[in-house]
N, C-alpha and C. Protein backbone atom coordinates (compact mmCIF):
# COMPACT_ATOMS: atom_id res chain seq x y z
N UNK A 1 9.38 -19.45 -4.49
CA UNK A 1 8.93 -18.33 -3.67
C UNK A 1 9.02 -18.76 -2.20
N UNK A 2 9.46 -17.91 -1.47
CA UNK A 2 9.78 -18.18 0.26
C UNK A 2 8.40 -18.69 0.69
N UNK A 3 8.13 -19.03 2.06
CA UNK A 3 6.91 -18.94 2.49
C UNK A 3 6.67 -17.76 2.57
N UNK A 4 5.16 -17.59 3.01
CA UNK A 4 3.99 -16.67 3.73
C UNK A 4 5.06 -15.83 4.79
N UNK A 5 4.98 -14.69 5.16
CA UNK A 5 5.09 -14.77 6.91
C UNK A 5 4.93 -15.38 7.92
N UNK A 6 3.53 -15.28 7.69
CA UNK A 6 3.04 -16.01 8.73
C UNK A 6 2.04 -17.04 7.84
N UNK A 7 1.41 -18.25 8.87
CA UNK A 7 0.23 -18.59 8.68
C UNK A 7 -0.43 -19.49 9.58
N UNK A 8 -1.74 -19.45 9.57
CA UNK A 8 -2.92 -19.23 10.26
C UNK A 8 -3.38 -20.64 9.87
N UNK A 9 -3.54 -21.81 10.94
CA UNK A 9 -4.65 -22.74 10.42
C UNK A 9 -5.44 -22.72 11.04
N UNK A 10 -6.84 -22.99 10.53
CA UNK A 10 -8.21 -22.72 11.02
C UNK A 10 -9.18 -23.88 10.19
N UNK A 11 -9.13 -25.01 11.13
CA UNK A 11 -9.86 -25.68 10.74
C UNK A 11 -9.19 -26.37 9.11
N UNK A 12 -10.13 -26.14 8.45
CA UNK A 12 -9.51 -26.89 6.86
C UNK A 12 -8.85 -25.78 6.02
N UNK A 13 -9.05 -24.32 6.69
CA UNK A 13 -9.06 -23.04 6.14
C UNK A 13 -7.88 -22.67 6.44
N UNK A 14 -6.40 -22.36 5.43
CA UNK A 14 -5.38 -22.12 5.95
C UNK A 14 -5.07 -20.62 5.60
N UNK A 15 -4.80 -19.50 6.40
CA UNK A 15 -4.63 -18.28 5.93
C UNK A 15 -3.14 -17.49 6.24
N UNK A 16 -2.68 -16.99 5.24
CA UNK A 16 -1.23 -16.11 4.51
C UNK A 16 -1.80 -15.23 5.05
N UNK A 17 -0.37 -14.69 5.45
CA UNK A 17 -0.37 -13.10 6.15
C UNK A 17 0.94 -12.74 5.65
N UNK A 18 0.58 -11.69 4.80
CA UNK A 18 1.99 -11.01 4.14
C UNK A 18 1.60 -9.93 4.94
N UNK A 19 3.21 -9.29 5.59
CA UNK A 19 3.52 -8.30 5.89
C UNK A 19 4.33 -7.19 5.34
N UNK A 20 3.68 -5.93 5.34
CA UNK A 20 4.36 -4.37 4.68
C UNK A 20 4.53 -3.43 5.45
N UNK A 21 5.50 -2.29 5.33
CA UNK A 21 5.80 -1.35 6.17
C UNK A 21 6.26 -0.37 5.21
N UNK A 22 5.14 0.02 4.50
CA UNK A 22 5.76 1.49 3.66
C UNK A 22 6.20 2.74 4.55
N UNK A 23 7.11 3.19 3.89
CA UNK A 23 7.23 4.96 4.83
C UNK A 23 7.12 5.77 4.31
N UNK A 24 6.15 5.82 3.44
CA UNK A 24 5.22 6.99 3.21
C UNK A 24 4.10 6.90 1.77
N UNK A 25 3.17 7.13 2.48
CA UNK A 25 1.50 7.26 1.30
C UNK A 25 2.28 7.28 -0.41
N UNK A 26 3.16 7.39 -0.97
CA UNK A 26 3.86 7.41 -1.77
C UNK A 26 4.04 5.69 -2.25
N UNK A 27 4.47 5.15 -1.45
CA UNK A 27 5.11 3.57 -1.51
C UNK A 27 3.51 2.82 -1.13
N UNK A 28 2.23 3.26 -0.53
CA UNK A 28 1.60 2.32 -0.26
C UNK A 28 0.75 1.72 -1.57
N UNK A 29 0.70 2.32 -2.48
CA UNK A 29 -0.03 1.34 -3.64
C UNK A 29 1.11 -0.17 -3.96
N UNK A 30 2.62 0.21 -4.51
CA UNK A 30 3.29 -0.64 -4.40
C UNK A 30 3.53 -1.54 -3.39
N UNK A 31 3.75 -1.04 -2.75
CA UNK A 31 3.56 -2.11 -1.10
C UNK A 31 2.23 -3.13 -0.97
N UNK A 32 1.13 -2.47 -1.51
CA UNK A 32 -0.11 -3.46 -1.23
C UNK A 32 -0.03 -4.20 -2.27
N UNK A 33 0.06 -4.01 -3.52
CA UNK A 33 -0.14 -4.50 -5.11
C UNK A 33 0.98 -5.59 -4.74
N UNK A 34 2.25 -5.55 -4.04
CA UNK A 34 3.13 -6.39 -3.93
C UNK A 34 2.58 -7.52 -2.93
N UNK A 35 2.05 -6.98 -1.95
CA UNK A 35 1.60 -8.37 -1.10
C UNK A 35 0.13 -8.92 -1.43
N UNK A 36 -0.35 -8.00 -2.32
CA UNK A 36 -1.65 -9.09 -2.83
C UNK A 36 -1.12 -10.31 -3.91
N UNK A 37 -0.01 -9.89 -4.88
CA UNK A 37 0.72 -10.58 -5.84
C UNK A 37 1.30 -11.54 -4.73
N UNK A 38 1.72 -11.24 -3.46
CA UNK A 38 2.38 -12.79 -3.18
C UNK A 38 1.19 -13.28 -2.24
N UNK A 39 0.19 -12.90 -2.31
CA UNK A 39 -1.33 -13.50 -1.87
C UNK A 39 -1.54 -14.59 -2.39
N UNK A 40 -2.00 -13.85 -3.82
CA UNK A 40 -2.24 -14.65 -5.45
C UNK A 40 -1.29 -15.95 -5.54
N UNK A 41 0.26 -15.77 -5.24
CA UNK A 41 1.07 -16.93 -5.51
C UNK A 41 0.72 -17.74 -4.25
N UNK A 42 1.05 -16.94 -3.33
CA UNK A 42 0.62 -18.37 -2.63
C UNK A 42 -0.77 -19.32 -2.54
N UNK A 43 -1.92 -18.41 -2.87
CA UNK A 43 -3.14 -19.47 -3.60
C UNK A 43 -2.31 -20.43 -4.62
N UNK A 44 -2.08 -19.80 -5.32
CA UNK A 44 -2.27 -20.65 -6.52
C UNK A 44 -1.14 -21.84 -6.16
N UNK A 45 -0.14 -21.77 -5.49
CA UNK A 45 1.25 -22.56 -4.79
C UNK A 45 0.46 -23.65 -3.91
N UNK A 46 -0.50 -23.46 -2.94
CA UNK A 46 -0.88 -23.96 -2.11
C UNK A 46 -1.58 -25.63 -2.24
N UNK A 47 -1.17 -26.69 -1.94
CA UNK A 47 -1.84 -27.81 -2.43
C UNK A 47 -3.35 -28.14 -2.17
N UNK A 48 -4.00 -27.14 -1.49
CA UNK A 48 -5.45 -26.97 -1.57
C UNK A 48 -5.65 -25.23 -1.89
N UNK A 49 -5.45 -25.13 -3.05
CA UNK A 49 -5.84 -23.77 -2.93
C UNK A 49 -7.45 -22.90 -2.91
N UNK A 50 -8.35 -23.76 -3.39
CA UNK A 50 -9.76 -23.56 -2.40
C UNK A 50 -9.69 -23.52 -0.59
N UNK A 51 -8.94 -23.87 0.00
CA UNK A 51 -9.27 -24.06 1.24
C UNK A 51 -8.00 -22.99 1.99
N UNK A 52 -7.24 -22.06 0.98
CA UNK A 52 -6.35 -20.48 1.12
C UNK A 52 -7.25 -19.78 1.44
N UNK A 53 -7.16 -18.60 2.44
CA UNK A 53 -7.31 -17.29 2.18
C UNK A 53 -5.72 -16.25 2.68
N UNK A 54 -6.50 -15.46 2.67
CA UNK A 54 -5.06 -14.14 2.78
C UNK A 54 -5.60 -12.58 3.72
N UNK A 55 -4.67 -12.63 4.13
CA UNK A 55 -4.94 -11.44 4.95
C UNK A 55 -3.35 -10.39 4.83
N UNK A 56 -3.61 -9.50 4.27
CA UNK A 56 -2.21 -8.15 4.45
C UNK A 56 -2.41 -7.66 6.27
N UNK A 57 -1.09 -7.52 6.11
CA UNK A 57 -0.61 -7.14 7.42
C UNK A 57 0.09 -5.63 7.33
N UNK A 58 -0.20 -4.77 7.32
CA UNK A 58 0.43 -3.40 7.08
C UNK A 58 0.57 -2.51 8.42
N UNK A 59 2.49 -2.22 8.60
CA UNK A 59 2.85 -0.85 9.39
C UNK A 59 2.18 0.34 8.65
N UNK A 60 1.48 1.26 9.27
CA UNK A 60 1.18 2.57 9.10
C UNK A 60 2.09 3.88 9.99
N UNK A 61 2.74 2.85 10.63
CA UNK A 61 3.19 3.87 11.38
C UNK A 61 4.51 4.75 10.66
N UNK A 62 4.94 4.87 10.01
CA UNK A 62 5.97 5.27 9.55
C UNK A 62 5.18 6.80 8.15
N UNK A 63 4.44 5.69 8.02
CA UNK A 63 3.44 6.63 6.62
C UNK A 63 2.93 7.91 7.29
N UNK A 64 2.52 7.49 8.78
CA UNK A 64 1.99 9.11 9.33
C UNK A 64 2.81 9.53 10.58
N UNK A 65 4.01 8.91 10.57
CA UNK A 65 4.71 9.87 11.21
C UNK A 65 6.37 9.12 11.03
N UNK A 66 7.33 10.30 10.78
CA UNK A 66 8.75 9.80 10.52
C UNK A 66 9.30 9.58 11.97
N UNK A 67 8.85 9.46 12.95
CA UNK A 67 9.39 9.40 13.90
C UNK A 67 9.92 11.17 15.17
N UNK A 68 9.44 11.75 14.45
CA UNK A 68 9.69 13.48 14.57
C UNK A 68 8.62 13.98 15.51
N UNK A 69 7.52 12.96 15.23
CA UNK A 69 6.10 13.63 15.73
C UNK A 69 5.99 12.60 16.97
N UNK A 70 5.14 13.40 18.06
CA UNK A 70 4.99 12.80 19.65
C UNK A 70 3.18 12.82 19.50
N UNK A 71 2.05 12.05 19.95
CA UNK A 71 1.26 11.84 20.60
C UNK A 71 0.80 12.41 21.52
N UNK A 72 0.79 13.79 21.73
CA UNK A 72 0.56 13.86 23.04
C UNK A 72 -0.77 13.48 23.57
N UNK A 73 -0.78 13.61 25.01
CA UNK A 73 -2.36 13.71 25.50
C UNK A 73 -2.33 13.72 27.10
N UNK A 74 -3.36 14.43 27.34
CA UNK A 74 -3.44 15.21 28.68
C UNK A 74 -3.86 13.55 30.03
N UNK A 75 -4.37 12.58 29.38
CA UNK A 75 -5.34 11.45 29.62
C UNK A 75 -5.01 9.98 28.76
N UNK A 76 -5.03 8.73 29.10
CA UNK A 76 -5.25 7.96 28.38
C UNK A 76 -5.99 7.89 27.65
N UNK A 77 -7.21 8.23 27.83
CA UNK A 77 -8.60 8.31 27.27
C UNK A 77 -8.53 9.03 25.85
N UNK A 78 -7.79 10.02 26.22
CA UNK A 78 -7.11 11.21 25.46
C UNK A 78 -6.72 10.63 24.17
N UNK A 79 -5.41 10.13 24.77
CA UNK A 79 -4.75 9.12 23.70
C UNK A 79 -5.08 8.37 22.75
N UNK A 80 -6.15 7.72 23.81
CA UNK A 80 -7.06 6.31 22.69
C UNK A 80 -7.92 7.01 21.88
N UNK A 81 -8.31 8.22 22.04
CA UNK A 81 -9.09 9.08 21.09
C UNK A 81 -8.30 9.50 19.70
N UNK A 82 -7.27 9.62 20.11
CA UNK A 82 -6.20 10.04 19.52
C UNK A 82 -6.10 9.46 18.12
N UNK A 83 -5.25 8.08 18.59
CA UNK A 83 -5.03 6.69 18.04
C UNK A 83 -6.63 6.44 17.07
N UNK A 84 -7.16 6.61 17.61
CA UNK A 84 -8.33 6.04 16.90
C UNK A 84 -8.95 6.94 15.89
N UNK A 85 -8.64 8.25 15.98
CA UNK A 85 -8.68 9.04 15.16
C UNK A 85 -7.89 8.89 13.99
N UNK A 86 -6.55 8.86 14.34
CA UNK A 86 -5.54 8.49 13.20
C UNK A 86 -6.04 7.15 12.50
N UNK A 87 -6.21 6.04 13.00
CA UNK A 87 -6.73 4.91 12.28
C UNK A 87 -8.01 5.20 11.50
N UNK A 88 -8.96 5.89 11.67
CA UNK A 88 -10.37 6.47 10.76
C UNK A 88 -9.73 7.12 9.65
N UNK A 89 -8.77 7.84 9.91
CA UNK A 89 -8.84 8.63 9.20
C UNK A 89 -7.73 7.70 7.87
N UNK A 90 -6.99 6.97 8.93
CA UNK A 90 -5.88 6.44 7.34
C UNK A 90 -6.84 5.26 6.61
N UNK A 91 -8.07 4.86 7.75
CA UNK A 91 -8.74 3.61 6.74
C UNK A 91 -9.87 4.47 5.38
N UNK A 92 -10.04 6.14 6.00
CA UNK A 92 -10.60 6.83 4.64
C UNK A 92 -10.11 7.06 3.55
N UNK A 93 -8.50 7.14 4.20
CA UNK A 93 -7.70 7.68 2.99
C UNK A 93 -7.28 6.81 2.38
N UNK A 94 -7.20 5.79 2.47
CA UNK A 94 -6.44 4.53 2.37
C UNK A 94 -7.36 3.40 0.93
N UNK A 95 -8.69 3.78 1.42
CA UNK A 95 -9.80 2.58 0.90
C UNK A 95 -9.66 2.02 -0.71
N UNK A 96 -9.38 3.11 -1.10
CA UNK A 96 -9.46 3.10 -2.66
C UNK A 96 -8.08 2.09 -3.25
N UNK A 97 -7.24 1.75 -2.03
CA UNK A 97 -5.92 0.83 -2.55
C UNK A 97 -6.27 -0.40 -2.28
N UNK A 98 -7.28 -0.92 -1.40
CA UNK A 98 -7.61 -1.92 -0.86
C UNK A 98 -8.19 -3.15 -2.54
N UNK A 99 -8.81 -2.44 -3.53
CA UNK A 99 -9.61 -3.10 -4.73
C UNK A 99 -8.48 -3.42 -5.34
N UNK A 100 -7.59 -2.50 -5.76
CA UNK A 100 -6.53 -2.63 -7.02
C UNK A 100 -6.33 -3.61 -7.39
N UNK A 101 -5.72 -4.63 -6.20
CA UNK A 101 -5.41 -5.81 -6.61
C UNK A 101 -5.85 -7.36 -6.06
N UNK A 102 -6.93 -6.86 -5.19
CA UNK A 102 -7.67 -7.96 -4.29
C UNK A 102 -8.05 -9.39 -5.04
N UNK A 103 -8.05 -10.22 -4.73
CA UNK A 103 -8.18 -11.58 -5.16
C UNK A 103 -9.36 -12.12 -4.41
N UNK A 104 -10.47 -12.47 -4.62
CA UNK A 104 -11.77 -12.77 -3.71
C UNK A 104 -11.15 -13.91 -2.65
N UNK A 105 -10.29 -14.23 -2.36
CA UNK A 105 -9.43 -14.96 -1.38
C UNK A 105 -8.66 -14.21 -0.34
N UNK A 106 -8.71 -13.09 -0.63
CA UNK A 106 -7.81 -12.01 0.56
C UNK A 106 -9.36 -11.69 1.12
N UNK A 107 -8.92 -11.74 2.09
CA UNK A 107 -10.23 -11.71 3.31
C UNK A 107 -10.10 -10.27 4.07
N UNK A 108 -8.98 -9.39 4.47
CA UNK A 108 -8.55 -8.29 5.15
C UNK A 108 -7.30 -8.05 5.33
N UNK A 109 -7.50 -7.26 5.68
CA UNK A 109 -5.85 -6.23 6.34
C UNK A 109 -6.27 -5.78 7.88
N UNK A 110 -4.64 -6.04 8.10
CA UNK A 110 -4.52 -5.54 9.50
C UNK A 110 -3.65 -4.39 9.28
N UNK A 111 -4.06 -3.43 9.88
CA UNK A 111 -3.11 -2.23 10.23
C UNK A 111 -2.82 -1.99 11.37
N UNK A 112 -1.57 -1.06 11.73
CA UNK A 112 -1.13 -1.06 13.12
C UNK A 112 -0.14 -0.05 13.25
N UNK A 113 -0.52 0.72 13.73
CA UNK A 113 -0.11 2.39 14.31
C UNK A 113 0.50 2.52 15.86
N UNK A 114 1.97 3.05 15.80
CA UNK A 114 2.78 2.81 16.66
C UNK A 114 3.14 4.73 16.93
N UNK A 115 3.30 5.04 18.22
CA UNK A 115 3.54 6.38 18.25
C UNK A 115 3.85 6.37 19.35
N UNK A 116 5.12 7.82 19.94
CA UNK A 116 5.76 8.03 21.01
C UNK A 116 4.83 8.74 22.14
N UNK A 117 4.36 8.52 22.91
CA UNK A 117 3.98 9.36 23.87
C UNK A 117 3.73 9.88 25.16
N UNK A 118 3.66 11.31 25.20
CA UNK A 118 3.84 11.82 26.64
C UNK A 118 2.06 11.23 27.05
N UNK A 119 2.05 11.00 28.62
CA UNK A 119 0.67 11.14 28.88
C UNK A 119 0.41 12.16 30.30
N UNK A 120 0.25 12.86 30.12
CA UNK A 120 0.45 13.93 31.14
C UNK A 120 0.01 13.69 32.59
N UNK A 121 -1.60 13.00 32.92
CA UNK A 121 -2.20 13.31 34.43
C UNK A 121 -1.48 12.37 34.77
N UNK A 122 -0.50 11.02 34.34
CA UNK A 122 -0.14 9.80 35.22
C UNK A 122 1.61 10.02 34.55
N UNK A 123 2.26 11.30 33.94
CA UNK A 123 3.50 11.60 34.20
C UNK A 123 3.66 10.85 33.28
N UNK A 124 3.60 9.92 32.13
CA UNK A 124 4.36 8.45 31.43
C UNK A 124 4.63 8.95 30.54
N UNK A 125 5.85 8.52 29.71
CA UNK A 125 6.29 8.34 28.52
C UNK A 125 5.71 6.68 27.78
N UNK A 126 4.94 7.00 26.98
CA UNK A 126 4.61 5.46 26.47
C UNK A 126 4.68 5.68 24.57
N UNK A 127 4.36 4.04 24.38
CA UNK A 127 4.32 3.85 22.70
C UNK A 127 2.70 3.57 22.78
N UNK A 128 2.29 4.79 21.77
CA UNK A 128 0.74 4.09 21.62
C UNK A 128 0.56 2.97 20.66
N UNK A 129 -0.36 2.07 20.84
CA UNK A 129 -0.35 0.70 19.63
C UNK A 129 -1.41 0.60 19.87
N UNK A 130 -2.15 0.86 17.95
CA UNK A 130 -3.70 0.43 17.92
C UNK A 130 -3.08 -0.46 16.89
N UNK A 131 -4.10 -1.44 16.53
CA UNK A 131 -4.32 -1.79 15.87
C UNK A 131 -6.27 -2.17 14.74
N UNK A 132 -6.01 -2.21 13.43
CA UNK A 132 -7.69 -1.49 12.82
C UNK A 132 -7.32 -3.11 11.71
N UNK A 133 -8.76 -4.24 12.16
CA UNK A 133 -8.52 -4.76 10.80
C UNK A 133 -9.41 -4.74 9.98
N UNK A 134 -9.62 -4.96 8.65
CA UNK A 134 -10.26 -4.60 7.81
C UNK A 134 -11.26 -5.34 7.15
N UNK A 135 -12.10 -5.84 7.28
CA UNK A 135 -12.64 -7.04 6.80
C UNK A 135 -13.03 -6.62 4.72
N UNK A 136 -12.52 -7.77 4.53
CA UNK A 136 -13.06 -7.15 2.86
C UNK A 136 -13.39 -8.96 2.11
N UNK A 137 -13.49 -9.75 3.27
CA UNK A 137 -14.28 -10.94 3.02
C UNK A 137 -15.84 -10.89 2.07
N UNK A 138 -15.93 -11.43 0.57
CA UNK A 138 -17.18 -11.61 0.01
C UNK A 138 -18.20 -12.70 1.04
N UNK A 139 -17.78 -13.61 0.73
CA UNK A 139 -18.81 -15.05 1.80
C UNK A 139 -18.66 -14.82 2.76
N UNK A 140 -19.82 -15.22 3.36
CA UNK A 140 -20.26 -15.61 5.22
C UNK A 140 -18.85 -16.52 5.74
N UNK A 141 -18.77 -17.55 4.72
CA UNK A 141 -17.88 -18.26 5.87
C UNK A 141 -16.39 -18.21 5.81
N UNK A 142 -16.24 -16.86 4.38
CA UNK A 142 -14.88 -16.09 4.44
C UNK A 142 -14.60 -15.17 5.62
N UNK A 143 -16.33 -14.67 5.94
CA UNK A 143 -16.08 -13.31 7.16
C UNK A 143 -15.83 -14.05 8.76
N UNK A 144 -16.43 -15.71 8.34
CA UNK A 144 -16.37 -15.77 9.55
C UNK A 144 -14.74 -16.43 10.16
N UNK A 145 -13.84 -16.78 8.89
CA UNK A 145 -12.75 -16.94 8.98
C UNK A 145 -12.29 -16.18 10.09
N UNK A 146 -12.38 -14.39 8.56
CA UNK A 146 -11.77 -13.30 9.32
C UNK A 146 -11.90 -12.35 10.68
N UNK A 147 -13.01 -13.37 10.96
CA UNK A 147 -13.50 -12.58 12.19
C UNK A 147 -13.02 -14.28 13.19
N UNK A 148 -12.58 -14.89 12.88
CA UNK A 148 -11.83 -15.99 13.95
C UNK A 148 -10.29 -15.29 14.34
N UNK A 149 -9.78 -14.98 12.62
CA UNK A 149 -8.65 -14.70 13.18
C UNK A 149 -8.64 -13.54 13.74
N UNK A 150 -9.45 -12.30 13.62
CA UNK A 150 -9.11 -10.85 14.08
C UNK A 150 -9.54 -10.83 15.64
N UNK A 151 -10.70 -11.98 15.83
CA UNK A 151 -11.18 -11.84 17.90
C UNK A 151 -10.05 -12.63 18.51
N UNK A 152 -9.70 -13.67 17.44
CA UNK A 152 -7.97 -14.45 18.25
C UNK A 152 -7.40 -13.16 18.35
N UNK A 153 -6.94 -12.46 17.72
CA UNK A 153 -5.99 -11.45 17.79
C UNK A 153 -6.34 -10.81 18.58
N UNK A 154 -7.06 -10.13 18.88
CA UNK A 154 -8.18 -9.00 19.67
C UNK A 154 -7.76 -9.60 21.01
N UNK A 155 -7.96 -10.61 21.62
CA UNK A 155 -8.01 -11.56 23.09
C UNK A 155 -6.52 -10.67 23.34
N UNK A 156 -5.14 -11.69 22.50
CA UNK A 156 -4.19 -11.18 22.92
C UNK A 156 -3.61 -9.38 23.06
N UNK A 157 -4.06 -8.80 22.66
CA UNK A 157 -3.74 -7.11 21.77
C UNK A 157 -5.12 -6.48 22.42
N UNK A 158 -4.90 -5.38 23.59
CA UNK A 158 -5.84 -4.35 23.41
C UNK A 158 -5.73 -3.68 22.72
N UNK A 159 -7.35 -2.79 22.42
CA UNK A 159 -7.34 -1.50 21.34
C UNK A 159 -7.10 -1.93 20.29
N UNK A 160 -7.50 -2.97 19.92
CA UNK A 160 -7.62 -3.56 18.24
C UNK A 160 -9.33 -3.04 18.20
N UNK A 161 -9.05 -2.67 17.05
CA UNK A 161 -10.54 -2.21 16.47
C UNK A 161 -10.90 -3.04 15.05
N UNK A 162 -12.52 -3.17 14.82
CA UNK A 162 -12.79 -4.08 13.14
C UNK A 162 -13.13 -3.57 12.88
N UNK A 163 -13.14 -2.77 11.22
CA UNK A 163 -13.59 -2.30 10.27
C UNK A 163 -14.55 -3.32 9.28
N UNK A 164 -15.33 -3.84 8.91
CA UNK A 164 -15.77 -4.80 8.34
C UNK A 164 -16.33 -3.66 6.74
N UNK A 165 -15.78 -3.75 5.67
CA UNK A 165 -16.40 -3.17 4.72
C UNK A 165 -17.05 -3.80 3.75
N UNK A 166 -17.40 -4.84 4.26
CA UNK A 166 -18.77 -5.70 3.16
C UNK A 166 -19.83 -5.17 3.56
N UNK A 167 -20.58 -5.16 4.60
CA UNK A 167 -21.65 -4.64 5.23
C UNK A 167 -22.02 -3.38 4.72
């Protein structure tokens, strides 16, 4: 099996980041069920596999829009309302795929929503980019993994938002 995508060392704690880009709510059970399965292998592959976790990395952007649809907004402010709306709403619709195939070693998902847009009071054509991660860490010192890697991330990336659903 190839490597990970990516991966993350943290301390003694080494964390897999499989990445997906379904294009459309249709493909996302397969898409997740597939990168929790190469989650699972790479635990079990790993020469410390107590000291694995895993995090999915998922495009949404394609799932809620083919590229047809624009962002608009009168305001930045606007926008980020926008964006952040769309991310609530795909982490409601979304939740019930997150169990299927979770391994108490997958710690979260990152999602990340990409869209064309006009912004009207400052004239711009821009790409909006949120990004929403998901915490689905059981242990304290699984969450506090996932909350190392998601505020690393956060520093570099505005408009990253955390969902934490253990709490």
């Amino acid at each position: 099996m190839p490597p990970a995508d990516l991966w993350v060392q943290l301390g003694e704690t080494t964390v897999a980041i499989e990445c997906k880009r379904p294009f459309s709510y249709d493909g996302l059970g397969g898409n997740l069920d597939k990168a929790f399965s190469q989650l699972r292998e790479r635990y079990r592959n790993h020469p410390t596999p107590s000291h694995v976790r895993g995090i999915v990395a998922l495009s949404a952007s394609k799932m809620e829009n083919d590229g047809s649809r624009m962002l608009k907004a009168d305001n930045v402010a606007e926008l980020n309302s926008s964006v952040r709306q769309l991310s609530n709403d795909f982490v409601t619709k979304t939740a019930s795929f997150w169990d299927n195939a979770r391994d108490e070693r997958t710690i979260g998902l990152v999602v990340s929503f990409r869209a064309l847009s006009p912004v009207e009071d400052v004239n711009l054509f821009t790409v909006a980019q949120h990004f929403t991660w998901i915490g689905l860490a059981q242990s304290s010192s699984d969450r506090e993994v996932f909350r190392s890697v998601s505020s690393a991330f956060n520093k570099l990336v505005p408009n990253a938002k955390d969902v934490d659903t253990t709490d």
